[in-house]
PDB file of N, CA and C in Angstrom:
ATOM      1  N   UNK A   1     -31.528  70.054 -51.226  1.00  0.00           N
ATOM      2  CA  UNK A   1     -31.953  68.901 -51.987  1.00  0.00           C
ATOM      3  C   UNK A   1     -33.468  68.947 -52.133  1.00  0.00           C
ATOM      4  N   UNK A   2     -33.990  68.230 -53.326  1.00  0.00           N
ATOM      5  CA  UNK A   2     -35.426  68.807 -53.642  1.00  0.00           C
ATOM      6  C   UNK A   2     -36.478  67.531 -52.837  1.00  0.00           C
ATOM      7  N   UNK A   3     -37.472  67.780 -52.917  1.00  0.00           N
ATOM      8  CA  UNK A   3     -38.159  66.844 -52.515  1.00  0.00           C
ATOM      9  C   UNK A   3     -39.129  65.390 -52.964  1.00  0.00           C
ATOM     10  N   UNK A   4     -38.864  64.142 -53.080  1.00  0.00           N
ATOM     11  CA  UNK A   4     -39.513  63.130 -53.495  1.00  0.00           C
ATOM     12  C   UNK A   4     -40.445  62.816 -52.799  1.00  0.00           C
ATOM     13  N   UNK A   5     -41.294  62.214 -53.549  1.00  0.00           N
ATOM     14  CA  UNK A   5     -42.842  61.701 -52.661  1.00  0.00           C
ATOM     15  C   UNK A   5     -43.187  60.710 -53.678  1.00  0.00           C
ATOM     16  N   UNK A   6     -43.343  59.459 -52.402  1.00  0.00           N
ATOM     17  CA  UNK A   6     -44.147  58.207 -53.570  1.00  0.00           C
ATOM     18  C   UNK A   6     -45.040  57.949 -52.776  1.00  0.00           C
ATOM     19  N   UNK A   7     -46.236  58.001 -53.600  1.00  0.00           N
ATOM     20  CA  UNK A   7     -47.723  57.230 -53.339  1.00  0.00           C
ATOM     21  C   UNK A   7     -47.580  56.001 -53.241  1.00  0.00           C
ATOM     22  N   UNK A   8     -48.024  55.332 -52.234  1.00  0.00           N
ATOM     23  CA  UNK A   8     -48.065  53.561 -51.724  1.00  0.00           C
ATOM     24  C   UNK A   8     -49.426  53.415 -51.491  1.00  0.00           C
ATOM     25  N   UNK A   9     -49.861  52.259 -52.692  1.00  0.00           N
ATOM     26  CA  UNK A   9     -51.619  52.391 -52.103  1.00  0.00           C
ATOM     27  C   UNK A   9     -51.700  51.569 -51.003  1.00  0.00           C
ATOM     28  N   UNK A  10     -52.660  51.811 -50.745  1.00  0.00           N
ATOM     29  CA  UNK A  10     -53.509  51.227 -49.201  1.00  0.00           C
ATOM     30  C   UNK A  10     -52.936  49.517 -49.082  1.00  0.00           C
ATOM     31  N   UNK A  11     -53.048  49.133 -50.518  1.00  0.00           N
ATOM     32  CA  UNK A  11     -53.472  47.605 -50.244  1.00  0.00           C
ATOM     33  C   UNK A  11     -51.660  46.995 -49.776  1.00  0.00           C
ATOM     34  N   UNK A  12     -50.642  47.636 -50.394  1.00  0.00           N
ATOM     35  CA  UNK A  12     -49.059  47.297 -49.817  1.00  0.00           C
ATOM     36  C   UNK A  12     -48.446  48.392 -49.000  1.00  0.00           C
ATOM     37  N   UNK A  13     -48.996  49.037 -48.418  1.00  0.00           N
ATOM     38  CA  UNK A  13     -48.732  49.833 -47.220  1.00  0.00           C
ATOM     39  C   UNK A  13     -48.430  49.576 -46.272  1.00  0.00           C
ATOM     40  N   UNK A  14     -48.672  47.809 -45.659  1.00  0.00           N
ATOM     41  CA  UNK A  14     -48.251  47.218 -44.753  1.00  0.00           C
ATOM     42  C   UNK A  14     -46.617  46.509 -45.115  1.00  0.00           C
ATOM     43  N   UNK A  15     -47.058  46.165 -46.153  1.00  0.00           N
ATOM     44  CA  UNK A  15     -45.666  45.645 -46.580  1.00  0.00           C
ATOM     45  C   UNK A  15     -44.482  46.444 -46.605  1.00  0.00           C
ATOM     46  N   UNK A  16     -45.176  47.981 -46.988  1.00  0.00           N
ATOM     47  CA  UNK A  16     -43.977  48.641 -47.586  1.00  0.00           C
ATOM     48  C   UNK A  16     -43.339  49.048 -46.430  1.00  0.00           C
ATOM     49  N   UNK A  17     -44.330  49.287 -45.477  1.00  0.00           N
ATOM     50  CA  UNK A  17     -43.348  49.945 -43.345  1.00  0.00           C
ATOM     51  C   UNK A  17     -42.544  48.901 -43.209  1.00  0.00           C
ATOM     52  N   UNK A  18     -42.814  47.934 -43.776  1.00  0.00           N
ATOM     53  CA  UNK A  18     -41.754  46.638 -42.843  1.00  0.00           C
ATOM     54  C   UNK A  18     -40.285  46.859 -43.520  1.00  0.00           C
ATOM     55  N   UNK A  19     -40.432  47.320 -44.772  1.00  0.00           N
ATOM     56  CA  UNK A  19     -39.179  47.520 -44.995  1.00  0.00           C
ATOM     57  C   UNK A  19     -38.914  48.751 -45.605  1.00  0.00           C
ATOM     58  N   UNK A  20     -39.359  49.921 -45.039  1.00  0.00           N
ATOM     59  CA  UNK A  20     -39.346  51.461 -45.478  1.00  0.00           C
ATOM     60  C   UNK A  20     -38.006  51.770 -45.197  1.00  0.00           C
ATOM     61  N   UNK A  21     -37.662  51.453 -43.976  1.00  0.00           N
ATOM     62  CA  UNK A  21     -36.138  51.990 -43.470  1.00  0.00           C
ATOM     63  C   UNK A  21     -35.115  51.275 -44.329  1.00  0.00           C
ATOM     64  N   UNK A  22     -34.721  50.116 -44.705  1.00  0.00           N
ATOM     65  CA  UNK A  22     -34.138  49.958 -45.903  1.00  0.00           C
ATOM     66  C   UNK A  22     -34.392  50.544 -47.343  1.00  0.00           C
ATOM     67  N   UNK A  23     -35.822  50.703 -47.378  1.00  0.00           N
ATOM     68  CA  UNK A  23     -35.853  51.308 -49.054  1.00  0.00           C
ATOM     69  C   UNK A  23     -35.293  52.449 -48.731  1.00  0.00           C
ATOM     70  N   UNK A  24     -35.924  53.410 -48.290  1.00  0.00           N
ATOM     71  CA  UNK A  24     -35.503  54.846 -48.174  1.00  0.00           C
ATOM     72  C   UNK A  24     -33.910  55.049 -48.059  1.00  0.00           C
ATOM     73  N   UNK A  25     -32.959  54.318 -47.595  1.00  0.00           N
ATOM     74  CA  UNK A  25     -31.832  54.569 -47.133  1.00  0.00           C
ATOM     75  C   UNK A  25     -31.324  53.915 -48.474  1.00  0.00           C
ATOM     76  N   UNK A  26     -31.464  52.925 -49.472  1.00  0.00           N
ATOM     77  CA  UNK A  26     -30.823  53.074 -50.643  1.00  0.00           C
ATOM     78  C   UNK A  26     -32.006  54.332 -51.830  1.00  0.00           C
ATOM     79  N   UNK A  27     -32.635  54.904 -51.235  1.00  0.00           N
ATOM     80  CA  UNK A  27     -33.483  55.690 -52.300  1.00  0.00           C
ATOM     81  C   UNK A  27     -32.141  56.821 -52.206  1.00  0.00           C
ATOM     82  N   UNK A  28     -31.957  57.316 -50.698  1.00  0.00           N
ATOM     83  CA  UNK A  28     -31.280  58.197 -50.623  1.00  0.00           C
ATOM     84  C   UNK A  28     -29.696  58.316 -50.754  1.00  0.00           C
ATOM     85  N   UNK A  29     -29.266  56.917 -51.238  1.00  0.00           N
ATOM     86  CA  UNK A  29     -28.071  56.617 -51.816  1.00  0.00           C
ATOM     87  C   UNK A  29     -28.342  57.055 -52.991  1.00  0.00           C
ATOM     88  N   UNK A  30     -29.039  56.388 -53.836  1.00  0.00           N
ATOM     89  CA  UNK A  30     -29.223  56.619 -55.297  1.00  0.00           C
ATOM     90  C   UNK A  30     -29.201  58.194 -55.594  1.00  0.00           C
ATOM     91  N   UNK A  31     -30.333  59.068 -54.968  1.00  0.00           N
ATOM     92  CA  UNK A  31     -30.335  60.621 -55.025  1.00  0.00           C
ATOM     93  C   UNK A  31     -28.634  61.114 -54.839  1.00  0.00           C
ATOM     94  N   UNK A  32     -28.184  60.539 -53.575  1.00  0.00           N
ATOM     95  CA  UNK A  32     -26.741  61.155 -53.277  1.00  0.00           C
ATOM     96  C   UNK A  32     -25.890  61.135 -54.762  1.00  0.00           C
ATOM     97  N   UNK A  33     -25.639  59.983 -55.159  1.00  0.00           N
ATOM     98  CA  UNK A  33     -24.921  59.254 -56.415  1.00  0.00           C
ATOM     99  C   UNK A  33     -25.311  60.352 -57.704  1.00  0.00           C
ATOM    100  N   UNK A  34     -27.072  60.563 -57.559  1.00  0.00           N
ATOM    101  CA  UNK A  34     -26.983  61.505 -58.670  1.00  0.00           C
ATOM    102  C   UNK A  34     -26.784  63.149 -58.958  1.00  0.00           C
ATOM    103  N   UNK A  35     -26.985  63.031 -57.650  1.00  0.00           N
ATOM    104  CA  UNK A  35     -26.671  64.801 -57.550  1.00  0.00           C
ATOM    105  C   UNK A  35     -24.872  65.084 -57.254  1.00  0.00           C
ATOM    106  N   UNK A  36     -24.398  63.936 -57.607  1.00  0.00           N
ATOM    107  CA  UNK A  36     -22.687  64.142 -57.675  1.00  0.00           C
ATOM    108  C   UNK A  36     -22.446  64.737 -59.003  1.00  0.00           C
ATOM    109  N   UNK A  37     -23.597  63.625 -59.638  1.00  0.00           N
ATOM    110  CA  UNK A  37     -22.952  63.430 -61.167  1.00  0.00           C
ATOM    111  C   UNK A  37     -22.963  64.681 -61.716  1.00  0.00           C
ATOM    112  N   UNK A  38     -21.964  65.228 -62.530  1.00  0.00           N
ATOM    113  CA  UNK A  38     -22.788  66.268 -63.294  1.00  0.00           C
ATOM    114  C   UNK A  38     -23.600  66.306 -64.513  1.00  0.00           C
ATOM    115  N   UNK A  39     -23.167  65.349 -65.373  1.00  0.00           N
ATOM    116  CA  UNK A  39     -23.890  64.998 -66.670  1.00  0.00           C
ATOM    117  C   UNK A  39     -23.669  63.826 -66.840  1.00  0.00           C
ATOM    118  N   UNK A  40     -24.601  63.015 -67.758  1.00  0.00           N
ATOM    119  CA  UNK A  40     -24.303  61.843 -68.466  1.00  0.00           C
ATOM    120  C   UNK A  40     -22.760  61.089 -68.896  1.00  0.00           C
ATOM    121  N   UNK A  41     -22.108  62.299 -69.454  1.00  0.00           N
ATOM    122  CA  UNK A  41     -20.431  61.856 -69.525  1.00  0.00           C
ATOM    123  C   UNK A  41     -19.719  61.625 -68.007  1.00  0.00           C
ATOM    124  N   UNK A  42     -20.098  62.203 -67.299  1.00  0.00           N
ATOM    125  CA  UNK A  42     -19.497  61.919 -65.996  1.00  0.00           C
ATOM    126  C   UNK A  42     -19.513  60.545 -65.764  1.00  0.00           C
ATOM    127  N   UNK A  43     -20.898  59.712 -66.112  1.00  0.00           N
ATOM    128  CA  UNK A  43     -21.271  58.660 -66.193  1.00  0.00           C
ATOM    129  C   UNK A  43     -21.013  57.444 -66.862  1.00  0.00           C
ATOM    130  N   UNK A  44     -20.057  57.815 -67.740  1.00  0.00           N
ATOM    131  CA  UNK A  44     -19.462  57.316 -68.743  1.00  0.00           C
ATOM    132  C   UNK A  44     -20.416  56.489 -69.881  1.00  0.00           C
ATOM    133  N   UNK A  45     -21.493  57.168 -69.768  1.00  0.00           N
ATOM    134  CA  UNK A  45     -22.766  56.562 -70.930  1.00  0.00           C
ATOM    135  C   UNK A  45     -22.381  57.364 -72.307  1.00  0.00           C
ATOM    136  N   UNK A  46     -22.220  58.836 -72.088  1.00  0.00           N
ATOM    137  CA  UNK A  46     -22.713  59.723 -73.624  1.00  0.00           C
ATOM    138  C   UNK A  46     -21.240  59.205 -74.274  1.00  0.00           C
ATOM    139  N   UNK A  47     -20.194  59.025 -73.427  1.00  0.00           N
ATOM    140  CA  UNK A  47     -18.882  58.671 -74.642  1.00  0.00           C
ATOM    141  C   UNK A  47     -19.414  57.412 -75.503  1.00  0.00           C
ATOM    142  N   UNK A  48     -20.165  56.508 -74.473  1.00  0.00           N
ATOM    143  CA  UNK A  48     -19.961  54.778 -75.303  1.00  0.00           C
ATOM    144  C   UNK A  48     -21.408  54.874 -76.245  1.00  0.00           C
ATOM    145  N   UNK A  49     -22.227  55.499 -75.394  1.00  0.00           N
ATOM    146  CA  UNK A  49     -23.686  55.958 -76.939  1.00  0.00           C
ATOM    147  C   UNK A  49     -23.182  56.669 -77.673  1.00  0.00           C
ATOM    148  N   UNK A  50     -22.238  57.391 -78.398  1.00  0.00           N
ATOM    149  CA  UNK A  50     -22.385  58.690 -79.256  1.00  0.00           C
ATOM    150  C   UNK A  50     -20.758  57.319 -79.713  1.00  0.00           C
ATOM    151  N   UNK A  51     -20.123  56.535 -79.392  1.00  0.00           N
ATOM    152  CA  UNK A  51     -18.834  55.996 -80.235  1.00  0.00           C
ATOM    153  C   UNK A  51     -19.834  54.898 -80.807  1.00  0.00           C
ATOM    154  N   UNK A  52     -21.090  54.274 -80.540  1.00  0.00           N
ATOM    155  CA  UNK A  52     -21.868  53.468 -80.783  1.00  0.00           C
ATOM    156  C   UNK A  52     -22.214  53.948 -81.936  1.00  0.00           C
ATOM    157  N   UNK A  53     -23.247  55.185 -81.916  1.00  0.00           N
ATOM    158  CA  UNK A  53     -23.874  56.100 -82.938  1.00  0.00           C
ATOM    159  C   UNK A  53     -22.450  56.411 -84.125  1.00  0.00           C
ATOM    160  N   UNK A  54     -21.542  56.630 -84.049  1.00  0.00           N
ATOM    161  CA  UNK A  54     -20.822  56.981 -84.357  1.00  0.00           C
ATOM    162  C   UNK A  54     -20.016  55.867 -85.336  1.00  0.00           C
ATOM    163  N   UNK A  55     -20.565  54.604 -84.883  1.00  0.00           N
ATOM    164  CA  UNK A  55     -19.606  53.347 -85.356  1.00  0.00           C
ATOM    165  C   UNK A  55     -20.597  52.635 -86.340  1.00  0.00           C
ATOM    166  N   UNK A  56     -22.124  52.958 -86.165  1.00  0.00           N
ATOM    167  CA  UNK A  56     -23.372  52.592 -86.820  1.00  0.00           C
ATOM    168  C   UNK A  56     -23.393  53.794 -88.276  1.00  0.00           C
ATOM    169  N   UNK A  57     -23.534  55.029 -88.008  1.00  0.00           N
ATOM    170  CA  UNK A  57     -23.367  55.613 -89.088  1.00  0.00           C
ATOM    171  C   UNK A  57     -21.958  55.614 -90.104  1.00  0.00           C
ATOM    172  N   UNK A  58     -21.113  55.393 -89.753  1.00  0.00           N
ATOM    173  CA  UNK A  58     -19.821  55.411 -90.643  1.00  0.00           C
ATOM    174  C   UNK A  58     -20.124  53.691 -91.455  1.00  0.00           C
ATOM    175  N   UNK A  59     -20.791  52.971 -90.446  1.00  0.00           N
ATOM    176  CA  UNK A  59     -21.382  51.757 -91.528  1.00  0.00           C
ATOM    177  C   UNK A  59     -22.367  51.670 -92.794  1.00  0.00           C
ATOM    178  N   UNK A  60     -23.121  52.896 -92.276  1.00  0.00           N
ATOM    179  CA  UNK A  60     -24.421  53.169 -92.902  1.00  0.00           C
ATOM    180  C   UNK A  60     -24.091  53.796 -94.604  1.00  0.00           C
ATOM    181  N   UNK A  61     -22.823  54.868 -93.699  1.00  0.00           N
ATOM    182  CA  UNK A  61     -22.191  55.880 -95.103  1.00  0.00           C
ATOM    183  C   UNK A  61     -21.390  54.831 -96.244  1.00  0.00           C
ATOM    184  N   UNK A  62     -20.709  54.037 -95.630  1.00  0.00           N
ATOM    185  CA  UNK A  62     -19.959  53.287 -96.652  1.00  0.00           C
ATOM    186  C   UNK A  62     -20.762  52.108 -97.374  1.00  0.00           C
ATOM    187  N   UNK A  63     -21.356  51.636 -96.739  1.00  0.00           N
ATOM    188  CA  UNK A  63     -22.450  50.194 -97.241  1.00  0.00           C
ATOM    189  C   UNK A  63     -23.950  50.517 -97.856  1.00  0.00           C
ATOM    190  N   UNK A  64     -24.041  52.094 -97.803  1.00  0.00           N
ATOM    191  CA  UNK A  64     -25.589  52.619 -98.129  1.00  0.00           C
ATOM    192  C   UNK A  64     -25.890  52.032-100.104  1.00  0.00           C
ATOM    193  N   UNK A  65     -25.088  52.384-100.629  1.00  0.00           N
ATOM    194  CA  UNK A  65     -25.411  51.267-101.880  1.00  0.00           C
ATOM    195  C   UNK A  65     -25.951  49.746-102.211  1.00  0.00           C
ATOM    196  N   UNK A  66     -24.763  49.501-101.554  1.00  0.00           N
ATOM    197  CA  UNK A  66     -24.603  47.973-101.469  1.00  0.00           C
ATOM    198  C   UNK A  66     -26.315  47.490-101.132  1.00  0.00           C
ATOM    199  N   UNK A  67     -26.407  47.859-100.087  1.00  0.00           N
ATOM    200  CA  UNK A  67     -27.940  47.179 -99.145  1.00  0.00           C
ATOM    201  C   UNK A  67     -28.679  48.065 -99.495  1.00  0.00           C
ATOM    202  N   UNK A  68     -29.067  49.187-100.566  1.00  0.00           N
ATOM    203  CA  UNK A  68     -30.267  49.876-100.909  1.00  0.00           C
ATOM    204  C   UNK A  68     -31.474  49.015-100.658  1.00  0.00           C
ATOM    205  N   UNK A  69     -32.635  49.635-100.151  1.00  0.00           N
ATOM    206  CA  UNK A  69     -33.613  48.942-100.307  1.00  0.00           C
ATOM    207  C   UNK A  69     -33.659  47.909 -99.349  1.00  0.00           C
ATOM    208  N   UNK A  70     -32.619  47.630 -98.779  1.00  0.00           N
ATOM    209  CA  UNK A  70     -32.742  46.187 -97.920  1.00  0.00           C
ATOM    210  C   UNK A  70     -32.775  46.665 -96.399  1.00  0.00           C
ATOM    211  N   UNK A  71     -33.375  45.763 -95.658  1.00  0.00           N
ATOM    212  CA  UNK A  71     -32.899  45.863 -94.156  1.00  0.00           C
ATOM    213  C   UNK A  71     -32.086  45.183 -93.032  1.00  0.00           C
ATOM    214  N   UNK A  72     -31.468  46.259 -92.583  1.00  0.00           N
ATOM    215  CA  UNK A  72     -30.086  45.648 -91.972  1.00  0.00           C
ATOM    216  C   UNK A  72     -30.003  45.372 -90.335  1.00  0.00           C
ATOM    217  N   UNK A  73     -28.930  44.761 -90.135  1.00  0.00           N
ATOM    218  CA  UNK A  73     -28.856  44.580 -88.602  1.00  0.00           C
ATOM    219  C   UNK A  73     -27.737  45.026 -88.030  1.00  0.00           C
ATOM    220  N   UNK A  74     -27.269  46.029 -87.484  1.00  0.00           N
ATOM    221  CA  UNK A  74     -25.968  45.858 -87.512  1.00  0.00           C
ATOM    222  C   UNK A  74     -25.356  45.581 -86.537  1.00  0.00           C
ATOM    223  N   UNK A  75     -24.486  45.571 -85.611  1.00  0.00           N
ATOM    224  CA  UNK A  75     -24.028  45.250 -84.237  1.00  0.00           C
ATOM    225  C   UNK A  75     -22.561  46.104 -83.841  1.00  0.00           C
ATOM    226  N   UNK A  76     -22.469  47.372 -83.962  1.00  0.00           N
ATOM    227  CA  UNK A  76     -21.606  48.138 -83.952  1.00  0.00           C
ATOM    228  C   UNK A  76     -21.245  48.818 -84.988  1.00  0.00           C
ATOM    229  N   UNK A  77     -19.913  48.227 -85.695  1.00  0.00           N
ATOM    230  CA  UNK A  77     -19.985  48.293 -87.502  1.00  0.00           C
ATOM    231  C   UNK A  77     -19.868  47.058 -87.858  1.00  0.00           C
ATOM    232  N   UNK A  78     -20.717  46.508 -87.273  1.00  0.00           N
ATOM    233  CA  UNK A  78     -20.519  44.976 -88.108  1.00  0.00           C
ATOM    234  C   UNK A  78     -21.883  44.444 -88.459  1.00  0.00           C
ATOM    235  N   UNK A  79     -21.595  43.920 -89.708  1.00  0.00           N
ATOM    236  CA  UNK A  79     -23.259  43.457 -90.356  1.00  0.00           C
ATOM    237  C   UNK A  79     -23.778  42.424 -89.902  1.00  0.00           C
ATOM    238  N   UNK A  80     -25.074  42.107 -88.936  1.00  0.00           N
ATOM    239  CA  UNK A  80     -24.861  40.710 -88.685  1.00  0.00           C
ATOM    240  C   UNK A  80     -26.490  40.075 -88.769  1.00  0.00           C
ATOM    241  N   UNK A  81     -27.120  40.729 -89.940  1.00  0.00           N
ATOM    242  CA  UNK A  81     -28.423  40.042 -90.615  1.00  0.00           C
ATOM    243  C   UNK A  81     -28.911  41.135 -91.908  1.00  0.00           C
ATOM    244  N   UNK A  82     -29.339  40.829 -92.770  1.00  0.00           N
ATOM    245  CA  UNK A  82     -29.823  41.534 -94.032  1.00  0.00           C
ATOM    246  C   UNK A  82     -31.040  40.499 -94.609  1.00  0.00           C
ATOM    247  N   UNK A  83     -31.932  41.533 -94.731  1.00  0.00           N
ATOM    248  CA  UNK A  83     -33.130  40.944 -95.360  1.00  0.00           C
ATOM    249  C   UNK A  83     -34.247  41.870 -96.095  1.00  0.00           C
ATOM    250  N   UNK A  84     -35.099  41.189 -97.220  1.00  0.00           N
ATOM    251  CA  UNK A  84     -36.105  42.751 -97.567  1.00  0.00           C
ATOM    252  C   UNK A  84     -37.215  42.519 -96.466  1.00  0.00           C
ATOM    253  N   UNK A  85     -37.011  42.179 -95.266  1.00  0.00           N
ATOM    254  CA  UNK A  85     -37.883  42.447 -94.215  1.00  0.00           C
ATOM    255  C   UNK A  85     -37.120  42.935 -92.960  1.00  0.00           C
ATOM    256  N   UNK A  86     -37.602  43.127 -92.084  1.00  0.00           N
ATOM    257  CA  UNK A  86     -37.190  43.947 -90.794  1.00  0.00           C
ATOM    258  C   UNK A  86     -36.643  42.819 -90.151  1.00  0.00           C
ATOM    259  N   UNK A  87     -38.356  41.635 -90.477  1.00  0.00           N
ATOM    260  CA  UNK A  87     -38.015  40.313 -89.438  1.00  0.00           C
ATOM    261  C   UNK A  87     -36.673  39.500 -89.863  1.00  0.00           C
ATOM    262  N   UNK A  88     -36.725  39.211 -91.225  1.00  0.00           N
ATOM    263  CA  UNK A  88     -35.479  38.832 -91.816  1.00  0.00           C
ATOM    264  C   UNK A  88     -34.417  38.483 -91.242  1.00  0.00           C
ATOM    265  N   UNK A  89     -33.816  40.113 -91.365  1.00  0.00           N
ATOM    266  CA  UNK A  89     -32.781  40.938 -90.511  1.00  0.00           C
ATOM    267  C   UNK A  89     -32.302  40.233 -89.116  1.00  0.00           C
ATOM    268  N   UNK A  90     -33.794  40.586 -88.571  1.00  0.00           N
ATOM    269  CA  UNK A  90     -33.787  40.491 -87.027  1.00  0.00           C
ATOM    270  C   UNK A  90     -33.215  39.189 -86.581  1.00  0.00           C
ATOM    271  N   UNK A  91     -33.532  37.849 -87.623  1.00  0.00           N
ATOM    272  CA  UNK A  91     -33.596  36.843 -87.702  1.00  0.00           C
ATOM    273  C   UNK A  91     -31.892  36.222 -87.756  1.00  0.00           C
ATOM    274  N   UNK A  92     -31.484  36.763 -88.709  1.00  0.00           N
ATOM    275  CA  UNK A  92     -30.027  36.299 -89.221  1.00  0.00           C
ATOM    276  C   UNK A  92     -29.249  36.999 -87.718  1.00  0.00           C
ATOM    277  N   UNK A  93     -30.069  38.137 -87.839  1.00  0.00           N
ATOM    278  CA  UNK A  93     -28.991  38.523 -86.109  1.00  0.00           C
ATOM    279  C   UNK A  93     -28.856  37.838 -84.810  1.00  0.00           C
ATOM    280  N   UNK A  94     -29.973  37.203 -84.885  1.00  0.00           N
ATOM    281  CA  UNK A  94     -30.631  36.176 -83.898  1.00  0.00           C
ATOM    282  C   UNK A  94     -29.439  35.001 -84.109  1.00  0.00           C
ATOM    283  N   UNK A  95     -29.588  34.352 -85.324  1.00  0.00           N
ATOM    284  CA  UNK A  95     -28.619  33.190 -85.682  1.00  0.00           C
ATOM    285  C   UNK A  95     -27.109  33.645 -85.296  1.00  0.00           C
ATOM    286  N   UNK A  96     -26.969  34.690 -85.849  1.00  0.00           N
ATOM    287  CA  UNK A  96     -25.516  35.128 -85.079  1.00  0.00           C
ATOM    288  C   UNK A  96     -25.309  35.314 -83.491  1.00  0.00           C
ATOM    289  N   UNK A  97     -25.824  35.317 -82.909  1.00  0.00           N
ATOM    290  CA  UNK A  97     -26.148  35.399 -81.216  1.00  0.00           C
ATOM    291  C   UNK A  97     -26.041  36.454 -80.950  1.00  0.00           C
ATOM    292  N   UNK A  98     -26.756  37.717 -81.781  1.00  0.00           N
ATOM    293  CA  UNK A  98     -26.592  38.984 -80.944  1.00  0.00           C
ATOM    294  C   UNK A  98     -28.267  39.022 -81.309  1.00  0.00           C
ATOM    295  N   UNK A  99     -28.289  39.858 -79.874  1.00  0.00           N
ATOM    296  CA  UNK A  99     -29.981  39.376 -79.200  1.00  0.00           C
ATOM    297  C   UNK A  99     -30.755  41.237 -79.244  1.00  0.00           C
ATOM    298  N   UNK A 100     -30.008  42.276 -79.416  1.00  0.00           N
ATOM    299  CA  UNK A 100     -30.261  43.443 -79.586  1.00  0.00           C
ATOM    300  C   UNK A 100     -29.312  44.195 -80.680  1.00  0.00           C
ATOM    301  N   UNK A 101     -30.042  43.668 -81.958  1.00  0.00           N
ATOM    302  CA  UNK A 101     -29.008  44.850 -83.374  1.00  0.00           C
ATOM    303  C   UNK A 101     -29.740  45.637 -83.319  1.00  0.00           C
ATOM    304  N   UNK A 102     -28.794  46.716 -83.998  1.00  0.00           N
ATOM    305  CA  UNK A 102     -29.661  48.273 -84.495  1.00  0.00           C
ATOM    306  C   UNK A 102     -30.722  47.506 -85.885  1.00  0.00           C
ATOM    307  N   UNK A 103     -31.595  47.804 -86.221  1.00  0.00           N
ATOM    308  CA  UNK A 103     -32.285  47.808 -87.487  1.00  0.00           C
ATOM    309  C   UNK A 103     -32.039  48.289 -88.139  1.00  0.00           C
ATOM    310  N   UNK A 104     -32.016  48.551 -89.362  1.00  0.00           N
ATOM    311  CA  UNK A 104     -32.903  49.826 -90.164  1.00  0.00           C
ATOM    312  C   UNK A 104     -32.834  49.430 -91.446  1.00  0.00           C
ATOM    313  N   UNK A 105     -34.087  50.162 -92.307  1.00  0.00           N
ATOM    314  CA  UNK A 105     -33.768  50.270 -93.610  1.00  0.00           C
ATOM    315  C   UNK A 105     -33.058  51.052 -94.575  1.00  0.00           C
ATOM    316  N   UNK A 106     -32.129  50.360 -95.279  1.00  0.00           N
ATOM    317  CA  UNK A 106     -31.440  51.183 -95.840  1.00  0.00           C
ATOM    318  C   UNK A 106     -31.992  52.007 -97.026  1.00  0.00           C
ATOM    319  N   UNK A 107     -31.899  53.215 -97.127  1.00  0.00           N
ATOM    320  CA  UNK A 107     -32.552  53.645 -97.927  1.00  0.00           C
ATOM    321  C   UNK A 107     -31.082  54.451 -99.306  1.00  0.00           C
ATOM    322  N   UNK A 108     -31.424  54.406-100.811  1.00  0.00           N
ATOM    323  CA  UNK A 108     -30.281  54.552-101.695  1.00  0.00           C
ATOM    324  C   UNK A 108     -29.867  56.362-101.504  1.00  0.00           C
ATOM    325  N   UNK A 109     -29.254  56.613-101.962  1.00  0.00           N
ATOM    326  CA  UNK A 109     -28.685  58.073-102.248  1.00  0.00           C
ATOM    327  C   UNK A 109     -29.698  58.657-103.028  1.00  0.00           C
ATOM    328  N   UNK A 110     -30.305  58.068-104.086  1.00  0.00           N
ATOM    329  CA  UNK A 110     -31.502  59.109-104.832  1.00  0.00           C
ATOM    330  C   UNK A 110     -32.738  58.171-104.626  1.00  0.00           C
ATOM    331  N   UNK A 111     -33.035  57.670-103.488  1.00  0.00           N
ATOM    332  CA  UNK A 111     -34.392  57.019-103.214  1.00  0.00           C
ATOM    333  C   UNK A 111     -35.382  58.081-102.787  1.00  0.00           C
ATOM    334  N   UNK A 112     -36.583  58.587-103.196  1.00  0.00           N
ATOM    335  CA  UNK A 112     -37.307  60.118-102.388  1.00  0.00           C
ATOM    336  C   UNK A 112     -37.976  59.074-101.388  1.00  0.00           C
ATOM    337  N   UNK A 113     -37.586  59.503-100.489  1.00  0.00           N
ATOM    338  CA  UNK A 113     -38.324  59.354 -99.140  1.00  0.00           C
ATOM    339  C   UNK A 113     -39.468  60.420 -98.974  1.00  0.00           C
ATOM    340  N   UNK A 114     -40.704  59.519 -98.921  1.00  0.00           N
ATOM    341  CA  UNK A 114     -42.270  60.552 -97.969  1.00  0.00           C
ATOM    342  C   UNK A 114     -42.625  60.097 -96.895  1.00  0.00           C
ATOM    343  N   UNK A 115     -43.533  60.952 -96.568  1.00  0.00           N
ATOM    344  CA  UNK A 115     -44.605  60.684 -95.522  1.00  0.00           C
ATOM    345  C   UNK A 115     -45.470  61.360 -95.717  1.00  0.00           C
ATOM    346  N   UNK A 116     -46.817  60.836 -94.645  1.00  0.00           N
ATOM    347  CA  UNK A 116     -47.916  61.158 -95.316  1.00  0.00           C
ATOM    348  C   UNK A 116     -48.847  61.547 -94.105  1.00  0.00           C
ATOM    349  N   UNK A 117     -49.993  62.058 -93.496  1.00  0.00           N
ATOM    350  CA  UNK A 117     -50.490  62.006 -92.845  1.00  0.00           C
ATOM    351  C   UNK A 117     -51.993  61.421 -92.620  1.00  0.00           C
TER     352      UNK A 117
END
């Protein structure tokens, strides 16, 4: 097993001995837990991010007309703010009670997208 080292400055150094033997003994839970895992799917994160990603773009592909130009909120595949601002968006998602939508602007099928430096 590899080795960790945390710097404790001077000024909570007293604090931190009083309860070192508890931190350290869940530090070294946590290490145990991760050196089981083998990857992220083990974890059951990359299935529910990538069916997420997965449930956001199949929204994006079918509704990309419709909302050209506009910006969206979405909350899985479900639309739940549209506005020609970001805040807009953010706003109507808010009113719906979801407190973290995806954003974005939708951009059309023959819109040229730049950038610039």
């Amino acid at each position: 097993m590899g080795q960790i080292t945390i710097e404790i400055p001077q000024s909570v150094k007293q604090d931190y001995q009083i309860n070192s033997e508890v931190f350290l003994e869940e530090l070294e839970n946590l290490v145990r837990k991760f050196n089981q895992v083998d990857n992220a799917t083990d974890l059951g994160l990359a299935n529910d991010d990538e069916q997420i990603r997965a449930e956001r773009m199949n929204w994006l592909r079918e509704n990309r007309e419709k909302y050209a130009g506009q910006y969206v909120a979405i909350d899985g595949n479900r639309l739940v703010g549209v506005g020609k601002t970001i805040r807009e968006a953010h706003e109507q998602a808010k009113e719906n009670d979801i407190k973290n939508p995806f954003l974005i602007r939708v951009s059309g099928e023959n819109e040229i997208l730049s950038g610039g430096l």
